[in-house]
PDB file of N, CA and C in Angstrom:
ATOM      1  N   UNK A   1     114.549-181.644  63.553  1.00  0.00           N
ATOM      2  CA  UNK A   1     115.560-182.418  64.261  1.00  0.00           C
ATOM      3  C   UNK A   1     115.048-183.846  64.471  1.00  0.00           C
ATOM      4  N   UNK A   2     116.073-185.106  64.161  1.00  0.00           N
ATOM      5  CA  UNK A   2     115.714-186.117  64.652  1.00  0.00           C
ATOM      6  C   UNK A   2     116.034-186.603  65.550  1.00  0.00           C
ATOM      7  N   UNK A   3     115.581-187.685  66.701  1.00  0.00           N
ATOM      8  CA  UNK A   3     115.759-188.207  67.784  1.00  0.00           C
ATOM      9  C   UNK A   3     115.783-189.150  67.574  1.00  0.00           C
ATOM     10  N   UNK A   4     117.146-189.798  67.849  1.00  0.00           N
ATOM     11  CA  UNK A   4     117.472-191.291  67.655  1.00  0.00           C
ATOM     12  C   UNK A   4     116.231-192.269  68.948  1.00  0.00           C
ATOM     13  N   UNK A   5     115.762-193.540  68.399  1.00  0.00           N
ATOM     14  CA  UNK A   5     115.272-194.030  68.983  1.00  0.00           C
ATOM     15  C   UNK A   5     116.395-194.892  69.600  1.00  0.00           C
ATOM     16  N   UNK A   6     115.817-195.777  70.724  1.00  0.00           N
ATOM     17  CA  UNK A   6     116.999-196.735  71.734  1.00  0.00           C
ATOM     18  C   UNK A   6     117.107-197.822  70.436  1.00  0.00           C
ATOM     19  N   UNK A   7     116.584-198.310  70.242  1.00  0.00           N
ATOM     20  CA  UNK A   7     116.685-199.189  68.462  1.00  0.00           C
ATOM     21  C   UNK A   7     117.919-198.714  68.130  1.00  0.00           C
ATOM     22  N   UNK A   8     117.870-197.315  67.538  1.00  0.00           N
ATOM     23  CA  UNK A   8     118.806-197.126  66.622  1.00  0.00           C
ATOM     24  C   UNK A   8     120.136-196.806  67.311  1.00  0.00           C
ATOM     25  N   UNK A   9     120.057-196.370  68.633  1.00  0.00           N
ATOM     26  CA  UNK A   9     121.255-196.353  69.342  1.00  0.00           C
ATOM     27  C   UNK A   9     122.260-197.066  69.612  1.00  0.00           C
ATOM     28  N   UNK A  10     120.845-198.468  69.871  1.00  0.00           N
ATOM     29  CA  UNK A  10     121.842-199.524  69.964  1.00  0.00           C
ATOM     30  C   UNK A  10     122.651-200.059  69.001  1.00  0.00           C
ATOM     31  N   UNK A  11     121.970-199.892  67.319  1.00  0.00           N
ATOM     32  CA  UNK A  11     121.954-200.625  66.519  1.00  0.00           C
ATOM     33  C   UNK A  11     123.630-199.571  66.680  1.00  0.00           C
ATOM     34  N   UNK A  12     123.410-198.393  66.467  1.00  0.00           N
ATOM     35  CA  UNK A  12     125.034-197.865  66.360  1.00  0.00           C
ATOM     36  C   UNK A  12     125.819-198.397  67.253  1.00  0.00           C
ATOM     37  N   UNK A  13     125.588-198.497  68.492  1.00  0.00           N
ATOM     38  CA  UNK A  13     126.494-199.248  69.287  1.00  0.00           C
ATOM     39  C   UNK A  13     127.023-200.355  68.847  1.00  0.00           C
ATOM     40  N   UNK A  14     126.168-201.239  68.327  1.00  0.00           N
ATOM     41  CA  UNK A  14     126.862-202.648  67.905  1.00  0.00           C
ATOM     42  C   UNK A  14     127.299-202.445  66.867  1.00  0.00           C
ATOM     43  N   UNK A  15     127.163-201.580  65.886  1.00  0.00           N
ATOM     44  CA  UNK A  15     128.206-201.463  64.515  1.00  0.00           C
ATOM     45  C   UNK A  15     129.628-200.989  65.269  1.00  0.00           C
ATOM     46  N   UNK A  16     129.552-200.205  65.940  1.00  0.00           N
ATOM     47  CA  UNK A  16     130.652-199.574  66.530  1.00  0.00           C
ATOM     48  C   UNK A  16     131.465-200.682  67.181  1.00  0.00           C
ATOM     49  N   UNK A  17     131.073-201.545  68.059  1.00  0.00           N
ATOM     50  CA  UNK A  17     132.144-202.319  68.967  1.00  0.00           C
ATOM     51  C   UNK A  17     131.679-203.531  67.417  1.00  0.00           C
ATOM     52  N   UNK A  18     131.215-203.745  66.724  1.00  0.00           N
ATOM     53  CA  UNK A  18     131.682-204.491  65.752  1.00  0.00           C
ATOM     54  C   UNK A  18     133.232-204.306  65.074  1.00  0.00           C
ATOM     55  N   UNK A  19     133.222-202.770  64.744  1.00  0.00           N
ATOM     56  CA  UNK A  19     134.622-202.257  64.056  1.00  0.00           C
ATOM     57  C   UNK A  19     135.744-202.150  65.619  1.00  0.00           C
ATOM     58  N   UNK A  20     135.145-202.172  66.632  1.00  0.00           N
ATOM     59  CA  UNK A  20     136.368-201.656  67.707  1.00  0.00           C
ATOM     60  C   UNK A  20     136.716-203.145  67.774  1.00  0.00           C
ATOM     61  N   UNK A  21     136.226-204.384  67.458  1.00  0.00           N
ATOM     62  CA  UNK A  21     136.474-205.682  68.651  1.00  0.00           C
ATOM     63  C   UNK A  21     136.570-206.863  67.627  1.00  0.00           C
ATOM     64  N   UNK A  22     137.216-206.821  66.169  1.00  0.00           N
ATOM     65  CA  UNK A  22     136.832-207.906  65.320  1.00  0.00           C
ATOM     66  C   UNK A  22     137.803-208.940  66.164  1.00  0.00           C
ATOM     67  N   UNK A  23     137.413-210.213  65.998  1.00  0.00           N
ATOM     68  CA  UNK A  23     138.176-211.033  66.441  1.00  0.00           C
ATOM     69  C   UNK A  23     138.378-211.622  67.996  1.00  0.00           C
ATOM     70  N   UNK A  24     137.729-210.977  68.587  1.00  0.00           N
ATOM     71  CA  UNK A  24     137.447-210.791  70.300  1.00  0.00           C
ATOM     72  C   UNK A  24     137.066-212.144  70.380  1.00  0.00           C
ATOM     73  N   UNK A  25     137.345-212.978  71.836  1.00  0.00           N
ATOM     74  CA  UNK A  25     136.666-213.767  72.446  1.00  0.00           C
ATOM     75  C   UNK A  25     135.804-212.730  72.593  1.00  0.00           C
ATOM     76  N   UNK A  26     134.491-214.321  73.349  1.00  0.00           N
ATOM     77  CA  UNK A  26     133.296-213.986  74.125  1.00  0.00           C
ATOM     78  C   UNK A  26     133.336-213.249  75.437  1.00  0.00           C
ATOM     79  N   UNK A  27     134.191-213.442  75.978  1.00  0.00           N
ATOM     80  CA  UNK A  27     134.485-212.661  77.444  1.00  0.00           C
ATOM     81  C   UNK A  27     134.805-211.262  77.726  1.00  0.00           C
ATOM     82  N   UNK A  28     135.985-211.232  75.863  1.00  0.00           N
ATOM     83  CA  UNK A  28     136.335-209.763  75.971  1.00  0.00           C
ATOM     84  C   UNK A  28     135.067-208.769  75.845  1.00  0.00           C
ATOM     85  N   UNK A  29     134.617-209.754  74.431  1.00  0.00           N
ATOM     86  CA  UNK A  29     132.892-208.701  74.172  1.00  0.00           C
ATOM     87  C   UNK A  29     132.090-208.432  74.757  1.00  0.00           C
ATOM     88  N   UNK A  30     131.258-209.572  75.492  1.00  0.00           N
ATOM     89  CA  UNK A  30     130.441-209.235  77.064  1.00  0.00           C
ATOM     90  C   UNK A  30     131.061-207.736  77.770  1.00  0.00           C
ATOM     91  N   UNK A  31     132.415-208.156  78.020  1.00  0.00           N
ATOM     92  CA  UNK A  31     133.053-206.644  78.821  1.00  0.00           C
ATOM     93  C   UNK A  31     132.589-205.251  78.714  1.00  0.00           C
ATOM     94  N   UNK A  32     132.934-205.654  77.029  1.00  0.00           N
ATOM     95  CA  UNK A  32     132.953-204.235  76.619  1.00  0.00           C
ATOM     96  C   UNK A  32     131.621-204.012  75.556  1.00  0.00           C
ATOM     97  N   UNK A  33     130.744-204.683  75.739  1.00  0.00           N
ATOM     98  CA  UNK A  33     128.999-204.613  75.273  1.00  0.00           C
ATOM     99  C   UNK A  33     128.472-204.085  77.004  1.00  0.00           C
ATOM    100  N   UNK A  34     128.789-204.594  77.745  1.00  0.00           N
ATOM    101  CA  UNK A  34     127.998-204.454  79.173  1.00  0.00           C
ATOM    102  C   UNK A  34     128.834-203.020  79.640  1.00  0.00           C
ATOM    103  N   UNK A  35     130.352-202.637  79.150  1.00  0.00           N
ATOM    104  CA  UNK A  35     130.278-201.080  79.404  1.00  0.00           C
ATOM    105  C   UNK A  35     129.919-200.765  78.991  1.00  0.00           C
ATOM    106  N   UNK A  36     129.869-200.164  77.334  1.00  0.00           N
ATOM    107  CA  UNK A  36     129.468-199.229  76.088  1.00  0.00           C
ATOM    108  C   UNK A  36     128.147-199.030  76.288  1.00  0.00           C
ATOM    109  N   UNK A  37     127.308-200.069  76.933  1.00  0.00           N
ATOM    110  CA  UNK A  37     125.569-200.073  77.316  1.00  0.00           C
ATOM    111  C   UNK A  37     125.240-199.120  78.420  1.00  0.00           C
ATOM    112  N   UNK A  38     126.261-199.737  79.202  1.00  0.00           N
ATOM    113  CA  UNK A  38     125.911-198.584  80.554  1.00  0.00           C
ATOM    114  C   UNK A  38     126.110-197.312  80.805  1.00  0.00           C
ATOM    115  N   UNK A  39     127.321-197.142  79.843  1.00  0.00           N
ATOM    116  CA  UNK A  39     127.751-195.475  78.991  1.00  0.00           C
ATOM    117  C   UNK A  39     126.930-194.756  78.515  1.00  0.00           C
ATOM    118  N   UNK A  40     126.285-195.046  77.731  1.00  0.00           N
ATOM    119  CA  UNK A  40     125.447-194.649  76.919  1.00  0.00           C
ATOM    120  C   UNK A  40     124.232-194.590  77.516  1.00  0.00           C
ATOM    121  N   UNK A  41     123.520-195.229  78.559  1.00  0.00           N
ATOM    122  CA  UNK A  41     122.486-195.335  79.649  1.00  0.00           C
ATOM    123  C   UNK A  41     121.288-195.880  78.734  1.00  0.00           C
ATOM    124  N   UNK A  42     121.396-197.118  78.004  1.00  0.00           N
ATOM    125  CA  UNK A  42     120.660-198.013  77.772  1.00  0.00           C
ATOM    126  C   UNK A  42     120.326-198.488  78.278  1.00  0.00           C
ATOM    127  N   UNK A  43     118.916-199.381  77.897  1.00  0.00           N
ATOM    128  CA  UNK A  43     117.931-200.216  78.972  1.00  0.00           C
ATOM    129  C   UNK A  43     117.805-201.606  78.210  1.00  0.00           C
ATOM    130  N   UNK A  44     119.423-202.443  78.045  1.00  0.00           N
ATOM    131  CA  UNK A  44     119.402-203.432  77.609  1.00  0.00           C
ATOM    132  C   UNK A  44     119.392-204.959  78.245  1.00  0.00           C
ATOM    133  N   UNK A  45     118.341-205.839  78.584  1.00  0.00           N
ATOM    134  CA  UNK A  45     118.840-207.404  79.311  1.00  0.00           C
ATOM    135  C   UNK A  45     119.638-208.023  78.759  1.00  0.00           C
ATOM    136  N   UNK A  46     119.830-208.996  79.453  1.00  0.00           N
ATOM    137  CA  UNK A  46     120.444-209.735  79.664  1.00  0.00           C
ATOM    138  C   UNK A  46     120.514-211.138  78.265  1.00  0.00           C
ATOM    139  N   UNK A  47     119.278-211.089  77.458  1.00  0.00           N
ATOM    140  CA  UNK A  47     118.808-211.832  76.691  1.00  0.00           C
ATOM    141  C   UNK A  47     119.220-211.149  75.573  1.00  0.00           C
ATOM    142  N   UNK A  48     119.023-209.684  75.429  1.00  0.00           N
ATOM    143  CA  UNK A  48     119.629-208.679  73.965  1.00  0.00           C
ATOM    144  C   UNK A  48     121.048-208.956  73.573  1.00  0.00           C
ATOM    145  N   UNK A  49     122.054-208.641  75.333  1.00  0.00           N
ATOM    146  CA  UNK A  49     123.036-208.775  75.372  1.00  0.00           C
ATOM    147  C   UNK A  49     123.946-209.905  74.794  1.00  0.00           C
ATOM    148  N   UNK A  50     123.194-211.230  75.808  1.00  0.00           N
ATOM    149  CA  UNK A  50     123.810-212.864  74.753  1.00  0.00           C
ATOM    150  C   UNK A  50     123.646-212.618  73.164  1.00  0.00           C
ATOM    151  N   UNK A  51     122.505-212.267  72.491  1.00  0.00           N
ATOM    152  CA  UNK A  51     122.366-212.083  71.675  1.00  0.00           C
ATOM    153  C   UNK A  51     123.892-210.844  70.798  1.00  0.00           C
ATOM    154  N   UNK A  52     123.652-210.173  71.334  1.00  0.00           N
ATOM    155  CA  UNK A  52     124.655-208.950  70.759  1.00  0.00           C
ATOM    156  C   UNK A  52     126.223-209.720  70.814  1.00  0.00           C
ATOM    157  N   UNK A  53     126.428-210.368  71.933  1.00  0.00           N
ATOM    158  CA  UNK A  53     127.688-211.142  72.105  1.00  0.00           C
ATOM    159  C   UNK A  53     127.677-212.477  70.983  1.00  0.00           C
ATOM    160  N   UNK A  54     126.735-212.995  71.115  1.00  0.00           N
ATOM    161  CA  UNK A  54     126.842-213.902  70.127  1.00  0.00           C
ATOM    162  C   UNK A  54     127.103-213.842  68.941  1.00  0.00           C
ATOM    163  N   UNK A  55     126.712-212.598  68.175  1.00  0.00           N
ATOM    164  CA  UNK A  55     126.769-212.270  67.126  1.00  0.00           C
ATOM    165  C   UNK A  55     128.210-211.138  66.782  1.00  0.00           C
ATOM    166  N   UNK A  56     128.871-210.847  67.694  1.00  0.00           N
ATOM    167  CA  UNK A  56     130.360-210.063  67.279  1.00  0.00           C
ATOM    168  C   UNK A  56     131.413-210.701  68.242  1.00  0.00           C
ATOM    169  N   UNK A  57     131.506-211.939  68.686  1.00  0.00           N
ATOM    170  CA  UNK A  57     132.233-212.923  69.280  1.00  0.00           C
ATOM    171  C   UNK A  57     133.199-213.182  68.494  1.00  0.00           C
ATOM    172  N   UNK A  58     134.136-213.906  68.052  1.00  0.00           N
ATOM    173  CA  UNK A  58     134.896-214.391  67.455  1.00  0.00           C
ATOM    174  C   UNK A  58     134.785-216.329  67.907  1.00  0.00           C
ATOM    175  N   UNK A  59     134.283-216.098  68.380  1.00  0.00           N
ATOM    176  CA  UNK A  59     134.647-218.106  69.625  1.00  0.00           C
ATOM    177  C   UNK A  59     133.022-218.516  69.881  1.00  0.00           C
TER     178      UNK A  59
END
């Protein structure tokens, strides 16, 4: 059996709200990057996050 590392969790997370959010402002994505994180009970800052927003933003 394999055990996803937090790496790869995340990395699915952001493919995922990549396909849920094309086209999103920055505000919508923050939203819904800072739920989907806390769902999932990741241990992501604040610095990953800009990052993750920056990169599936639309604006």
């Amino acid at each position: 059996m394999h055990d996803t590392t937090e790496q790869e969790r995340l990395d699915g997370l952001v493919a995922q709200l990549r396909a849920d959010l094309p086209g999103e402002n920055r505000a919508t994505v923050e939203k819904y990057v800072r739920q989907r994180v806390s769902e999932v009970g990741l241990n992501v800052g604040d610095d990953e996050i800009a990052r993750i927003v920056d990169d599936l933003a639309a604006d």
